[in-house]
C-alpha atoms as a PDB file:
ATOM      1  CA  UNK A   1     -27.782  18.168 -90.502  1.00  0.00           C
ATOM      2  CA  UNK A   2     -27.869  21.604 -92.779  1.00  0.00           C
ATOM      3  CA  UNK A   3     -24.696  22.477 -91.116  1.00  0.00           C
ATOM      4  CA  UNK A   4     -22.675  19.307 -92.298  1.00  0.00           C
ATOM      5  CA  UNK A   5     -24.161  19.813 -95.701  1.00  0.00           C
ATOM      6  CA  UNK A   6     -23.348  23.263 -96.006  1.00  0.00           C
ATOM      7  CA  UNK A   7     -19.866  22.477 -94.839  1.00  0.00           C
ATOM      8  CA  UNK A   8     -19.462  19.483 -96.923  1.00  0.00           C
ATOM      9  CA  UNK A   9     -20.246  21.962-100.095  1.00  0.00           C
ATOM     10  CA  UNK A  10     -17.927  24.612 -98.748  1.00  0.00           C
ATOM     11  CA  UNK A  11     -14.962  22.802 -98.249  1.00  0.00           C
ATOM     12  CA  UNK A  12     -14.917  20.191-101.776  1.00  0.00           C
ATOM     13  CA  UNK A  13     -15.702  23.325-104.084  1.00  0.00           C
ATOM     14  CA  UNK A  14     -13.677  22.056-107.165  1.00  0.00           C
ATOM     15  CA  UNK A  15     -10.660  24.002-108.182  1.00  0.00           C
ATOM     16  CA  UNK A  16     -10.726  24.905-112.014  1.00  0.00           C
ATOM     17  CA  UNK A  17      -7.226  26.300-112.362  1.00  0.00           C
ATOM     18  CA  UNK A  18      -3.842  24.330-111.973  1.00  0.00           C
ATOM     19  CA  UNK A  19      -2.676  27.404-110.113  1.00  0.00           C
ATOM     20  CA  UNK A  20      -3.599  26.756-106.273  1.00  0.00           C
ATOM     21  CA  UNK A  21      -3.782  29.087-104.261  1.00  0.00           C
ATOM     22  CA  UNK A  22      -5.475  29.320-100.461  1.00  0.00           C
ATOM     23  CA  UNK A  23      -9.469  29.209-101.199  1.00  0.00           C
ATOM     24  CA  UNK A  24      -9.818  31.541 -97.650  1.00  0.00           C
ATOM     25  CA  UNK A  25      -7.913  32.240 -94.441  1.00  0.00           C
ATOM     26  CA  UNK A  26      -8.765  33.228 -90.688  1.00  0.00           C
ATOM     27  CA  UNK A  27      -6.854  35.974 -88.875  1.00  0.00           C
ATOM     28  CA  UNK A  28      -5.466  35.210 -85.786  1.00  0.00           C
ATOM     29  CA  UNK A  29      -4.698  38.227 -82.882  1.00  0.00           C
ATOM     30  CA  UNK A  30      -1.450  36.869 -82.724  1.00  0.00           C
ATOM     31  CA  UNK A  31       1.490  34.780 -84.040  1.00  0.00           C
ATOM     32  CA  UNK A  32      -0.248  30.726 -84.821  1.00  0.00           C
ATOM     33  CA  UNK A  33       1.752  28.503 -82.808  1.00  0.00           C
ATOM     34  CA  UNK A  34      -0.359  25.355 -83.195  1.00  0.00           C
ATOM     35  CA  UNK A  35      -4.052  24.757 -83.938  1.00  0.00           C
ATOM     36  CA  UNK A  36      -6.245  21.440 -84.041  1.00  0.00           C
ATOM     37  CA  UNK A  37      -9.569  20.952 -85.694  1.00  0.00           C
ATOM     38  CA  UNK A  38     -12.606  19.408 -84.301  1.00  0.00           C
ATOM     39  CA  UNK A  39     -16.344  19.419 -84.847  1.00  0.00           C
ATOM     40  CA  UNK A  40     -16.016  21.896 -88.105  1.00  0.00           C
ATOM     41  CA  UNK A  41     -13.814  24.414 -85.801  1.00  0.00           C
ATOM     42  CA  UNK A  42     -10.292  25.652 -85.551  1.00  0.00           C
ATOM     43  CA  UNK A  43      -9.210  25.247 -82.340  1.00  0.00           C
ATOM     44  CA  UNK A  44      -5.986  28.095 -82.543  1.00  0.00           C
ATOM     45  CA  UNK A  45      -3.082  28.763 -80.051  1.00  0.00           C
ATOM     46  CA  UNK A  46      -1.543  32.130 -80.350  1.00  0.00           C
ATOM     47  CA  UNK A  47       1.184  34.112 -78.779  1.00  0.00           C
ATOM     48  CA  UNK A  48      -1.468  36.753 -77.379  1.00  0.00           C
ATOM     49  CA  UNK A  49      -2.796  34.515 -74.513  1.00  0.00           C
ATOM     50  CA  UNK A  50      -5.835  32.874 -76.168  1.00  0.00           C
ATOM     51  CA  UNK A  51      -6.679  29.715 -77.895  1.00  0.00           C
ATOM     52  CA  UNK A  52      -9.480  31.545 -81.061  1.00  0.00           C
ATOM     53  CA  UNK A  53     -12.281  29.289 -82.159  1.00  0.00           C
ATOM     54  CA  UNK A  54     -13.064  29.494 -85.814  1.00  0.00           C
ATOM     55  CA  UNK A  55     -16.561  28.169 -87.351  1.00  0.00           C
ATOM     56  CA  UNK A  56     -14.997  26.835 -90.529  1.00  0.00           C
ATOM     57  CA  UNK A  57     -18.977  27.701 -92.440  1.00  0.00           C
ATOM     58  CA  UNK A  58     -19.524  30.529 -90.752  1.00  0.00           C
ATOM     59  CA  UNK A  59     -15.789  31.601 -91.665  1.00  0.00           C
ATOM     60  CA  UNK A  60     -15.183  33.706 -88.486  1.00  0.00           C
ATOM     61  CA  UNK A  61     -14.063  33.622 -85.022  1.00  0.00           C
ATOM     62  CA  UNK A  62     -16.845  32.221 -82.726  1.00  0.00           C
ATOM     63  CA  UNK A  63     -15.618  32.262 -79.579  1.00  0.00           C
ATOM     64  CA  UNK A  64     -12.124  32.425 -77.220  1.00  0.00           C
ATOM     65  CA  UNK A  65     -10.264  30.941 -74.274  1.00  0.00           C
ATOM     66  CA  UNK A  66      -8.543  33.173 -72.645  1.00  0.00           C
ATOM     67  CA  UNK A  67      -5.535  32.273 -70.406  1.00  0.00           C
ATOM     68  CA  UNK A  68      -4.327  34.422 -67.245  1.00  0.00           C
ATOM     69  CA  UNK A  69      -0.824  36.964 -68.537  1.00  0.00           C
ATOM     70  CA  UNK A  70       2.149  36.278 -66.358  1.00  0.00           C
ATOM     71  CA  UNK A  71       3.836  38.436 -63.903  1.00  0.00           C
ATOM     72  CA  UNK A  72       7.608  39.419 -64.808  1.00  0.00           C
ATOM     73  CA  UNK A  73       9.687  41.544 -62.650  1.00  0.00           C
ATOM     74  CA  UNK A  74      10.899  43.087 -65.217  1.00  0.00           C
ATOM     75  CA  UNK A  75       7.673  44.238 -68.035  1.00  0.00           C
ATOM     76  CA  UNK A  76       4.680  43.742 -65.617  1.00  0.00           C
ATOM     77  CA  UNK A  77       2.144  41.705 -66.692  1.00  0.00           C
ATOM     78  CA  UNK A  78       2.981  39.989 -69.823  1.00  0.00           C
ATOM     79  CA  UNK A  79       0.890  37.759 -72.220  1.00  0.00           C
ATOM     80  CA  UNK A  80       1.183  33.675 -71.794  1.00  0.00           C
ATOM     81  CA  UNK A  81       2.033  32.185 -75.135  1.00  0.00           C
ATOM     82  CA  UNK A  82       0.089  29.030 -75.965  1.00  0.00           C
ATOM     83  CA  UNK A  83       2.077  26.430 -77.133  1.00  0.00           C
ATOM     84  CA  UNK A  84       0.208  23.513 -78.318  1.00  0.00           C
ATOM     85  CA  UNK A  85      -3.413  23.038 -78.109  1.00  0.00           C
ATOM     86  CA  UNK A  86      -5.558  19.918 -78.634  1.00  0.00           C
ATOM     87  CA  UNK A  87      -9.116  18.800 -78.457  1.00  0.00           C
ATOM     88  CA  UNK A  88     -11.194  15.629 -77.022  1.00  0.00           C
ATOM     89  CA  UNK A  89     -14.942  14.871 -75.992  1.00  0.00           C
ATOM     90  CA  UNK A  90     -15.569  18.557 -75.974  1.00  0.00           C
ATOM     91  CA  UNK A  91     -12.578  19.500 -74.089  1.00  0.00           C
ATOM     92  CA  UNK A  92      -9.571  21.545 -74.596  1.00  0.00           C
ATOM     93  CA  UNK A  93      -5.989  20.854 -73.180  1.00  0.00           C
ATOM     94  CA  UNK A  94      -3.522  24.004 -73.279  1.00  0.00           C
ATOM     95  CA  UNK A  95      -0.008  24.536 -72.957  1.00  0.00           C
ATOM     96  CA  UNK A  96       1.366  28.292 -72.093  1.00  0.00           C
ATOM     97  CA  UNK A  97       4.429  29.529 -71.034  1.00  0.00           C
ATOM     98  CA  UNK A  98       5.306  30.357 -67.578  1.00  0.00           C
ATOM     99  CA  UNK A  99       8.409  32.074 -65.305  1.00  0.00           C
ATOM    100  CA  UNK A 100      11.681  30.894 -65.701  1.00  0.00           C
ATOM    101  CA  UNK A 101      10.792  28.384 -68.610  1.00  0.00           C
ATOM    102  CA  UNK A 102       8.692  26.359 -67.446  1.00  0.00           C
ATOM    103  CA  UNK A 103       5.302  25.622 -68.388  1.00  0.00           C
ATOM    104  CA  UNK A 104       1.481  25.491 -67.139  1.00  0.00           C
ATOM    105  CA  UNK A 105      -1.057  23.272 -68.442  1.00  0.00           C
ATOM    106  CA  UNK A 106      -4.922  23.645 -68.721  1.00  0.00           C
ATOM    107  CA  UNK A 107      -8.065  21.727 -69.002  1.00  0.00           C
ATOM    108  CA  UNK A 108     -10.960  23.847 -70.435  1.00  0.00           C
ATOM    109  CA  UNK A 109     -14.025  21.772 -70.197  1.00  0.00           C
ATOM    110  CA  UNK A 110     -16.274  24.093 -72.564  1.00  0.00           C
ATOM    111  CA  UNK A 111     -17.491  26.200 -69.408  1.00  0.00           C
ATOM    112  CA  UNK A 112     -14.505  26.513 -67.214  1.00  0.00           C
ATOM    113  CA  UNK A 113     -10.823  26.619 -67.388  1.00  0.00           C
ATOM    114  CA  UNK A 114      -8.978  24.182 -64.332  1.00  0.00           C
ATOM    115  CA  UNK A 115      -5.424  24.022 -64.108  1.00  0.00           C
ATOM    116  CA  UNK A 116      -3.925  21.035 -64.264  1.00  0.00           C
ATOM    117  CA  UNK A 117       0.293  21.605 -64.055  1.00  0.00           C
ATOM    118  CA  UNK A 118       1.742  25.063 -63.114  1.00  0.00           C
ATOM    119  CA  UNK A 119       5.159  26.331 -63.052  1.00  0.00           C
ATOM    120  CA  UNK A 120       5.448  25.675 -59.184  1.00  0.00           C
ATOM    121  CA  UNK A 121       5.816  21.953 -60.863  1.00  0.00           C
ATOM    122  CA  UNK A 122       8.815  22.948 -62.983  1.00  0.00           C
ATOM    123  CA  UNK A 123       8.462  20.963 -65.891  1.00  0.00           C
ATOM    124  CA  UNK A 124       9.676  22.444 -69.307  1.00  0.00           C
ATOM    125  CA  UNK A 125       6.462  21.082 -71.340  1.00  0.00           C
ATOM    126  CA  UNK A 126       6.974  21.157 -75.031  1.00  0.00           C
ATOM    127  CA  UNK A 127       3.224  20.208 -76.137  1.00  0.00           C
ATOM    128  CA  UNK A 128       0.275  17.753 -74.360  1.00  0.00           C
ATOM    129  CA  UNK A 129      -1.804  15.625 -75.888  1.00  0.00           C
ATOM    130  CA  UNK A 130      -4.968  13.757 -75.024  1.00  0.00           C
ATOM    131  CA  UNK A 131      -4.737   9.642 -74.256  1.00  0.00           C
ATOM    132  CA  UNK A 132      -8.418   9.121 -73.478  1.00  0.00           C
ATOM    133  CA  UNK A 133     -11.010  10.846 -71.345  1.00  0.00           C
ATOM    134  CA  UNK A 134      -9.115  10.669 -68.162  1.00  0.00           C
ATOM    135  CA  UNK A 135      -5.510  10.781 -69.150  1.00  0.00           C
ATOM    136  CA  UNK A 136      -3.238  13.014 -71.301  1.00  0.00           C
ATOM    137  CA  UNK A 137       0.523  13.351 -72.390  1.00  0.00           C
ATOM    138  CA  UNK A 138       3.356  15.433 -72.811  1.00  0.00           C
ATOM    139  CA  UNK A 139       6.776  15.659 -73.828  1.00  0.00           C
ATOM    140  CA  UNK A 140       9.514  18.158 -72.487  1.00  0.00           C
ATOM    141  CA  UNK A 141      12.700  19.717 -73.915  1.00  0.00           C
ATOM    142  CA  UNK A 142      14.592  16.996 -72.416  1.00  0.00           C
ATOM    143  CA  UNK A 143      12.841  13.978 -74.165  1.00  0.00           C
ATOM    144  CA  UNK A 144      10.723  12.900 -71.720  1.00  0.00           C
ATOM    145  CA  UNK A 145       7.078  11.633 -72.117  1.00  0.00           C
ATOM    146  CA  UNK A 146       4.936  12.200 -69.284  1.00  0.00           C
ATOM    147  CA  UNK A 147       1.287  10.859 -68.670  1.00  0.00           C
ATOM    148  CA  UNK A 148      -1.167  12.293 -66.264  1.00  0.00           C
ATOM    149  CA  UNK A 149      -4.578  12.267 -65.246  1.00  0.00           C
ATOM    150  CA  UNK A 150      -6.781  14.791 -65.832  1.00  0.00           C
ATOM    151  CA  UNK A 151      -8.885  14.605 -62.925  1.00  0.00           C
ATOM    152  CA  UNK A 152      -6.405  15.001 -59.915  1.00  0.00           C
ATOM    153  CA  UNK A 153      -2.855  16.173 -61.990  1.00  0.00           C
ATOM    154  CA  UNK A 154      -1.500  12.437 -60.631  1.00  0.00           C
ATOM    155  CA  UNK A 155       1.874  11.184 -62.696  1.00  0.00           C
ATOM    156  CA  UNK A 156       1.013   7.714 -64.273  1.00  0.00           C
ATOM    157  CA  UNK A 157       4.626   7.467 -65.639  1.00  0.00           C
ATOM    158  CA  UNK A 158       8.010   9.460 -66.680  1.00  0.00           C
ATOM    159  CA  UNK A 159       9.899   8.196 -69.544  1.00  0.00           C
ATOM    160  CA  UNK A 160      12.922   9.278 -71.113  1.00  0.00           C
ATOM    161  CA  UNK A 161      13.072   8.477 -74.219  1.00  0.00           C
ATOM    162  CA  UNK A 162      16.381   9.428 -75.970  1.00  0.00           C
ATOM    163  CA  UNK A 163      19.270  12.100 -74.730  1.00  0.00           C
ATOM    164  CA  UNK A 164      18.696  14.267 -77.608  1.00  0.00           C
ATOM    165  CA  UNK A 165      16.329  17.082 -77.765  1.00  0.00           C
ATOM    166  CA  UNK A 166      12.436  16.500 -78.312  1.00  0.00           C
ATOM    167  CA  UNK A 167      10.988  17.869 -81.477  1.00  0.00           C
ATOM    168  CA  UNK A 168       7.641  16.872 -82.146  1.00  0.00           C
ATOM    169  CA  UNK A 169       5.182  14.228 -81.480  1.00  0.00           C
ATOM    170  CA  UNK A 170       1.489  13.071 -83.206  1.00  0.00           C
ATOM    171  CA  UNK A 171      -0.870  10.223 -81.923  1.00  0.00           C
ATOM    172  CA  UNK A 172      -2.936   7.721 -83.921  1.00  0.00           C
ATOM    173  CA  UNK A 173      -6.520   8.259 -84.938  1.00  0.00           C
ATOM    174  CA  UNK A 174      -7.414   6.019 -81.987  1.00  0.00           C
ATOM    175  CA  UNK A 175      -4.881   7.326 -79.598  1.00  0.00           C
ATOM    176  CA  UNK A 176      -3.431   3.708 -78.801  1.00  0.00           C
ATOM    177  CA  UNK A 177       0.226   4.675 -80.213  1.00  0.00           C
ATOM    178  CA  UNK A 178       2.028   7.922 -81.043  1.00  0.00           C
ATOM    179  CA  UNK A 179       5.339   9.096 -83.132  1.00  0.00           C
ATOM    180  CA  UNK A 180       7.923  10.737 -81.557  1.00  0.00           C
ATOM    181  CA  UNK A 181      11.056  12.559 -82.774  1.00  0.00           C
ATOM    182  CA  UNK A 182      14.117  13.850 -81.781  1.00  0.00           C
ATOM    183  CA  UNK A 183      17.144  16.249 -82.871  1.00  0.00           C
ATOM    184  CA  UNK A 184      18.785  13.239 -83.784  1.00  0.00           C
ATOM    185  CA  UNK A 185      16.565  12.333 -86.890  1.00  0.00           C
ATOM    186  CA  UNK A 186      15.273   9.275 -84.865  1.00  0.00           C
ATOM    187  CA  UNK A 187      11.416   8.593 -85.101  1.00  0.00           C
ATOM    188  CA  UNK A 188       9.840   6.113 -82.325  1.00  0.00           C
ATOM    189  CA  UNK A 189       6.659   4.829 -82.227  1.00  0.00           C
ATOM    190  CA  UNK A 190       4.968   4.371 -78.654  1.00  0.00           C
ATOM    191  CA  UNK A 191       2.263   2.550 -76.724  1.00  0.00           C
ATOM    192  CA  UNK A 192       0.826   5.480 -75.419  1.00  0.00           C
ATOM    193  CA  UNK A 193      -1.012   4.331 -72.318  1.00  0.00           C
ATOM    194  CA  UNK A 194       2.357   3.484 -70.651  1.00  0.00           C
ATOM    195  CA  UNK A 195       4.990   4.845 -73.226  1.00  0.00           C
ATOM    196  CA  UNK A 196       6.407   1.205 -73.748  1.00  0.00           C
ATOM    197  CA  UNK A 197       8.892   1.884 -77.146  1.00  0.00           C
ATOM    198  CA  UNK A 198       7.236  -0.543 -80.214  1.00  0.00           C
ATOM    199  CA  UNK A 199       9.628   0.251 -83.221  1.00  0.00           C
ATOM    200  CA  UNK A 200      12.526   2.441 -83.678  1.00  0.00           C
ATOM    201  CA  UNK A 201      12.932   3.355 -87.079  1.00  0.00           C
ATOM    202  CA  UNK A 202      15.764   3.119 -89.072  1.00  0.00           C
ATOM    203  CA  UNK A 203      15.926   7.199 -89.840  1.00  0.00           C
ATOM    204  CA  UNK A 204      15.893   8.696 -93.194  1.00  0.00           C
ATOM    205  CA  UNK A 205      17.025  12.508 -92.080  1.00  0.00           C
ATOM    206  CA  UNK A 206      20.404  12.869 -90.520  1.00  0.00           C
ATOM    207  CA  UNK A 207      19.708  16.083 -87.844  1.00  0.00           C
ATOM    208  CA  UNK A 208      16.545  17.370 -86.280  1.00  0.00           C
ATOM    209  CA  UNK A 209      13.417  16.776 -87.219  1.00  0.00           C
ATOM    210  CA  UNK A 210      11.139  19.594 -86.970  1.00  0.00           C
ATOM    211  CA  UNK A 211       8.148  18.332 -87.284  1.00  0.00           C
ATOM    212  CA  UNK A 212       5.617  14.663 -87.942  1.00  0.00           C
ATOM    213  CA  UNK A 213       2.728  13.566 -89.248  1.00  0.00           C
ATOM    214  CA  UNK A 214       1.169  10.064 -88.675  1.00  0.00           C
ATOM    215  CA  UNK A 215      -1.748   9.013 -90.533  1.00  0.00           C
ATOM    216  CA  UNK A 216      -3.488   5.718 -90.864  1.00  0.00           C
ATOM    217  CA  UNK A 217      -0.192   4.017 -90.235  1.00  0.00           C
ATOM    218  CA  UNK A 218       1.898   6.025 -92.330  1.00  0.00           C
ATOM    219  CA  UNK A 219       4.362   8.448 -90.835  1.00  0.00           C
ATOM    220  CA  UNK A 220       6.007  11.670 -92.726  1.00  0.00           C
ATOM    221  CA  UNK A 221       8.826  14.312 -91.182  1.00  0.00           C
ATOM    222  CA  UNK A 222      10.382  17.141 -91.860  1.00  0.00           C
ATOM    223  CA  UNK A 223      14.089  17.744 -91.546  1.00  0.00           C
ATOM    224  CA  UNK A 224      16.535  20.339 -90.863  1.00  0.00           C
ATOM    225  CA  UNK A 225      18.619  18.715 -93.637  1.00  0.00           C
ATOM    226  CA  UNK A 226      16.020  19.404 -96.289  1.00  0.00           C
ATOM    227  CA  UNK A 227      14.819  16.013 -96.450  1.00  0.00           C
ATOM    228  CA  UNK A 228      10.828  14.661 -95.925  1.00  0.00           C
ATOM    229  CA  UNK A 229      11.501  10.972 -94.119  1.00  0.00           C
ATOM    230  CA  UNK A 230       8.738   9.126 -95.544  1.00  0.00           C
ATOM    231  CA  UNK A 231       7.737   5.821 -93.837  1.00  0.00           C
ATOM    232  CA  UNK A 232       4.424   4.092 -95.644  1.00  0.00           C
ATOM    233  CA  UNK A 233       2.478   1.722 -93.791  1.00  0.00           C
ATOM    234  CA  UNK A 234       3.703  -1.167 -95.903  1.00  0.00           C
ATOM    235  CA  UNK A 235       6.236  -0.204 -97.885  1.00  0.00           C
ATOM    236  CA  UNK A 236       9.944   0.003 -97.629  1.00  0.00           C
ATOM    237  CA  UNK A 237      10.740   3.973 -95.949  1.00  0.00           C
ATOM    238  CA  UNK A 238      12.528   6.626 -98.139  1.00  0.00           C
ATOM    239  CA  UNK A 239      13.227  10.490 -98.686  1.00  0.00           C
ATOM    240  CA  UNK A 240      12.449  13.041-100.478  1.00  0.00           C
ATOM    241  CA  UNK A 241      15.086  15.821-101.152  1.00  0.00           C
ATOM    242  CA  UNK A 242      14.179  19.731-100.861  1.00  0.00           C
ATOM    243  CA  UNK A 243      15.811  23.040-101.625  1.00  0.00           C
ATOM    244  CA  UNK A 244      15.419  24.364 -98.803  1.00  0.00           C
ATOM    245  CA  UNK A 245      14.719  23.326 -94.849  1.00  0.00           C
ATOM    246  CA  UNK A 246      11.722  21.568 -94.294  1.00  0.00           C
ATOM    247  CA  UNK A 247       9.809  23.094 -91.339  1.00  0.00           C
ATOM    248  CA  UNK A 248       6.378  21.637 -91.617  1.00  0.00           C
ATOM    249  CA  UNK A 249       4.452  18.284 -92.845  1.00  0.00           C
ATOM    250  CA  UNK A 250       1.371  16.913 -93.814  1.00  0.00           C
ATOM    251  CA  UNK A 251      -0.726  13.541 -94.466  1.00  0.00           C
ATOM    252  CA  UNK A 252      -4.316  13.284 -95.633  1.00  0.00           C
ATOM    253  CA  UNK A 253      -6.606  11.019 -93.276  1.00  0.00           C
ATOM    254  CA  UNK A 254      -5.974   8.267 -95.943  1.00  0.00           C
ATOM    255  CA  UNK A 255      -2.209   8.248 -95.370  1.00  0.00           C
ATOM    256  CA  UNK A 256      -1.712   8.498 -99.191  1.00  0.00           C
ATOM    257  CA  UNK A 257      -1.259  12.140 -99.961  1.00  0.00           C
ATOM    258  CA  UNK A 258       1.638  14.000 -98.571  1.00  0.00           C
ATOM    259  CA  UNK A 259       2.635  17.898 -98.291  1.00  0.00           C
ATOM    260  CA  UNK A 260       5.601  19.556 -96.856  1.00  0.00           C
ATOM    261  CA  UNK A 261       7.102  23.823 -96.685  1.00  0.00           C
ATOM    262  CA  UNK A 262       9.305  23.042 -99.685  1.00  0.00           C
ATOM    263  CA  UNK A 263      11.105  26.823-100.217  1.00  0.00           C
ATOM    264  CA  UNK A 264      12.433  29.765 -99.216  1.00  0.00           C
ATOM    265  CA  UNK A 265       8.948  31.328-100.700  1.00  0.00           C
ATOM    266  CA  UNK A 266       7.021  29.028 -98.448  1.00  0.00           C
ATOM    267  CA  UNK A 267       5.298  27.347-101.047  1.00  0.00           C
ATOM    268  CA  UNK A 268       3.920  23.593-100.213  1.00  0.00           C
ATOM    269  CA  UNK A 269       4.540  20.821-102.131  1.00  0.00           C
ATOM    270  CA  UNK A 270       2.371  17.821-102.839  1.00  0.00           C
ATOM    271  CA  UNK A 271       3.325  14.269-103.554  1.00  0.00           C
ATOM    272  CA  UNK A 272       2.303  11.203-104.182  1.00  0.00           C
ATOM    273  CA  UNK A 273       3.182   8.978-100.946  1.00  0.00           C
ATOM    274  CA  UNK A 274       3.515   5.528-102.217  1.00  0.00           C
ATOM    275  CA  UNK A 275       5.264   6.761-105.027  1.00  0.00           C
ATOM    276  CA  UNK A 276       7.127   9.697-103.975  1.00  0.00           C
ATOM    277  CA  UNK A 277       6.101  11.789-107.460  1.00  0.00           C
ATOM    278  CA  UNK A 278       6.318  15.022-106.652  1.00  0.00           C
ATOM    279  CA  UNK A 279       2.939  16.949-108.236  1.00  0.00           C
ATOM    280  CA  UNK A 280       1.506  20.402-107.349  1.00  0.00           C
ATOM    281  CA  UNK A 281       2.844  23.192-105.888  1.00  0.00           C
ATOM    282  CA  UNK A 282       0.426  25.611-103.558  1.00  0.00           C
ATOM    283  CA  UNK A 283       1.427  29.613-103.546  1.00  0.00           C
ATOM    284  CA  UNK A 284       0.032  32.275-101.079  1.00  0.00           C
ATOM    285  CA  UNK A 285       1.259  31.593 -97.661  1.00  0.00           C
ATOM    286  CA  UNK A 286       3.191  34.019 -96.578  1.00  0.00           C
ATOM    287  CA  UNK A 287       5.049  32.982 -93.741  1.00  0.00           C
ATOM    288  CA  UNK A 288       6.846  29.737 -93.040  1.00  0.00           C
ATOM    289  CA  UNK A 289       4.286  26.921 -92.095  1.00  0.00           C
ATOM    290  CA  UNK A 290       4.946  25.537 -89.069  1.00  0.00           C
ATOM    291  CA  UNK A 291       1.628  23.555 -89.069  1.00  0.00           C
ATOM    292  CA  UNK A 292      -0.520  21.574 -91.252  1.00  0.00           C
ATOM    293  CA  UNK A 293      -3.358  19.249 -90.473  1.00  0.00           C
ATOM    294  CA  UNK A 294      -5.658  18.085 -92.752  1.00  0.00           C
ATOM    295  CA  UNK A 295      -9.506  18.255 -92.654  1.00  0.00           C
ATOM    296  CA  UNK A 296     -10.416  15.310 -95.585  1.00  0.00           C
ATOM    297  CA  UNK A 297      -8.784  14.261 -98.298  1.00  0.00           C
ATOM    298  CA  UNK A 298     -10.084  16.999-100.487  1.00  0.00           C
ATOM    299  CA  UNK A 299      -8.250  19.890 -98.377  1.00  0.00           C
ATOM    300  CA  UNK A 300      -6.234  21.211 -95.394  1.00  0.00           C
ATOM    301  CA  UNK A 301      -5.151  24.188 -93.543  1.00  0.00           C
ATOM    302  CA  UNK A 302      -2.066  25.407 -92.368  1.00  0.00           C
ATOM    303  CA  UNK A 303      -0.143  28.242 -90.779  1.00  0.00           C
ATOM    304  CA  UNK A 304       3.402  29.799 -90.203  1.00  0.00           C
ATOM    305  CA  UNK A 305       5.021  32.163 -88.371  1.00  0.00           C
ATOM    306  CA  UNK A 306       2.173  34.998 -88.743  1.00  0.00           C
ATOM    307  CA  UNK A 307      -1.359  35.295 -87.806  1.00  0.00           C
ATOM    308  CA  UNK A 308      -2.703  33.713 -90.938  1.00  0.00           C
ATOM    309  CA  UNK A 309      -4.684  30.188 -91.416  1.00  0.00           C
ATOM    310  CA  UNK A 310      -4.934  29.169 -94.978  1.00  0.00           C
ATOM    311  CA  UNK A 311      -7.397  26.615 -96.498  1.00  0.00           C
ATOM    312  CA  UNK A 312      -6.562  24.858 -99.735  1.00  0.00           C
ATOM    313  CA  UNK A 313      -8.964  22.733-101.524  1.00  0.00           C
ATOM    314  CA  UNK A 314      -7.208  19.722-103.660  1.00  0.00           C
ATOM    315  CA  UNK A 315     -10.439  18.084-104.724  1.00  0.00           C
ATOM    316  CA  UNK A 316      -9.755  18.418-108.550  1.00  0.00           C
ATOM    317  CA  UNK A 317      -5.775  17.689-108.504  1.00  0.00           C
ATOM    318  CA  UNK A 318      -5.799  14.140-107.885  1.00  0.00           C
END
């Protein structure tokens, strides 16, 4: 009980100053390539081999996963990148890299790490996801979604879903559906126990889509065209135009507060979701964010293309 008070205190400090910048940061080893959050801890995926735990009170790294380096011909043994991490009933599912471009996926059970796809299976895995306790997902360069168990590595179905290239995908707070999206601009949203397609949206960017968010029924991208697709739970869909490419996106747990990379100084921009207002602007990352996930609706961390996390509190800007 202390320990969700003292975290509850930490992270809605009010902010005094209509400046905002990040309120702390974690240092990664390595380049961030995805992170989750769970149980008061940053679950992080680097390029170094390793997914880093981070006690969000304590502020520091707590513990670390460590995933076997890869033989190359060429340089010897060479550090796995993880790709995509993510976190369920105490349980972590990994993505690294592999030979030849292909992929192997892990199941770390918070004692032991079991292998559940390796590169002998050949399968170009972009990022997994968990379903449920015995069943996860994944989606590959070429667009298809894939479901397995995680007991015995058995296929429950393939699915392609479009010919264009896979960009990103998020699931619902209850895991029954998830977003996809595509090169193309096109978002989907999917049954996820079987894939089955439920509504293709009519798209508000015009090329790739870098990345989603999908909160409380309310789905945001971000577009190579400089353009956040916003699609609100009841509401007509829209866009908001940036200045620059839009590489990352955000939604508070509510669904109504947005945030999305919105420069070339990789500042992040807040708005208004139902109205699309555009209000305050957060300085201090320094590298592009590539990820941002929320942990209430008073703040949220993200990270770019360095070995920085950054936490921002918002509790006195709304």
């Amino acid at each position: 009980m202390q320990y969700f008070f003292t975290l509850f205190l930490l992270l809605t400090l009010p902010i005094f100053s209509r400046e905002i910048s990040p309120a702390f940061t974690f240092q990664s080893r390595g380049l961030v390539n995805d992170f989750v959050i769970d149980d008061g801890k940053l679950y992080v995926a680097n390029d170094e081999g390793s997914v880093e735990v981070f006690d969000v009170v304590l502020q520091k790294r707590v513990a670390e996963i460590s995933i076997m380096p890869n033989k190359s011909v060429v340089d010897g043994w060479v550090n796995a990148k993880i790709l995509s991490v993510d976190r369920f009933e105490g349980k972590t599912l990994i993505v690294s890299t592999a030979d030849n471009g292909y992929r192997n996926v892990w199941l770390h059970d918070g004692f032991k790490l079991k292998q559940l796809i390796s590169k002998k299976d050949k399968l170009s895995i972009k990022e997994a996801r968990f379903i449920d306790s015995n069943n996860f997902i994944f989606g590959t360069l070429g667009y298809d979604m894939v479901s397995y168990t995680l007991n015995d590595s058995y296929s429950n179905f393939s699915k392609q879903i479009e010919q264009s290239a896979f960009s990103d995908m998020v699931m619902s707070e209850d895991k029954k559906t998830m977003v996809t999206a595509s090169e193309s601009g096109q978002v989907m949203l999917l049954e996820s126990k079987n894939g089955e397609l439920l509504k293709k949206f009519k798209p508000q960017n015009l090329d790739n889509i870098y990345k989603l968010a999908y909160k409380n029924g309310t789905i945001i991208t971000a577009g190579q065209d400089r353009r956040v697709g916003v699609y609100p739970k009841n509401a007509k869909p829209y866009y908001l135009k940036s200045n620059f490419l839009v590489y990352c996106v955000g939604l508070s747990p509510s669904g109504k507060l947005g945030v999305y990379s919105s420069n070339e100084e990789s500042d992040l921009q807040l708005f208004d979701v139902q109205t699309g207002k555009k209000t305050h602007l957060l300085k201090g990352q320094n590298s592009i964010p590539s990820t941002i996930k929320f942990f209430s609706e008073d703040g949220f961390f993200s990270a770019g293309y360095g070995n920085t996390i950054y936490y921002w509190h918002l509790r006195d800007l709304k």
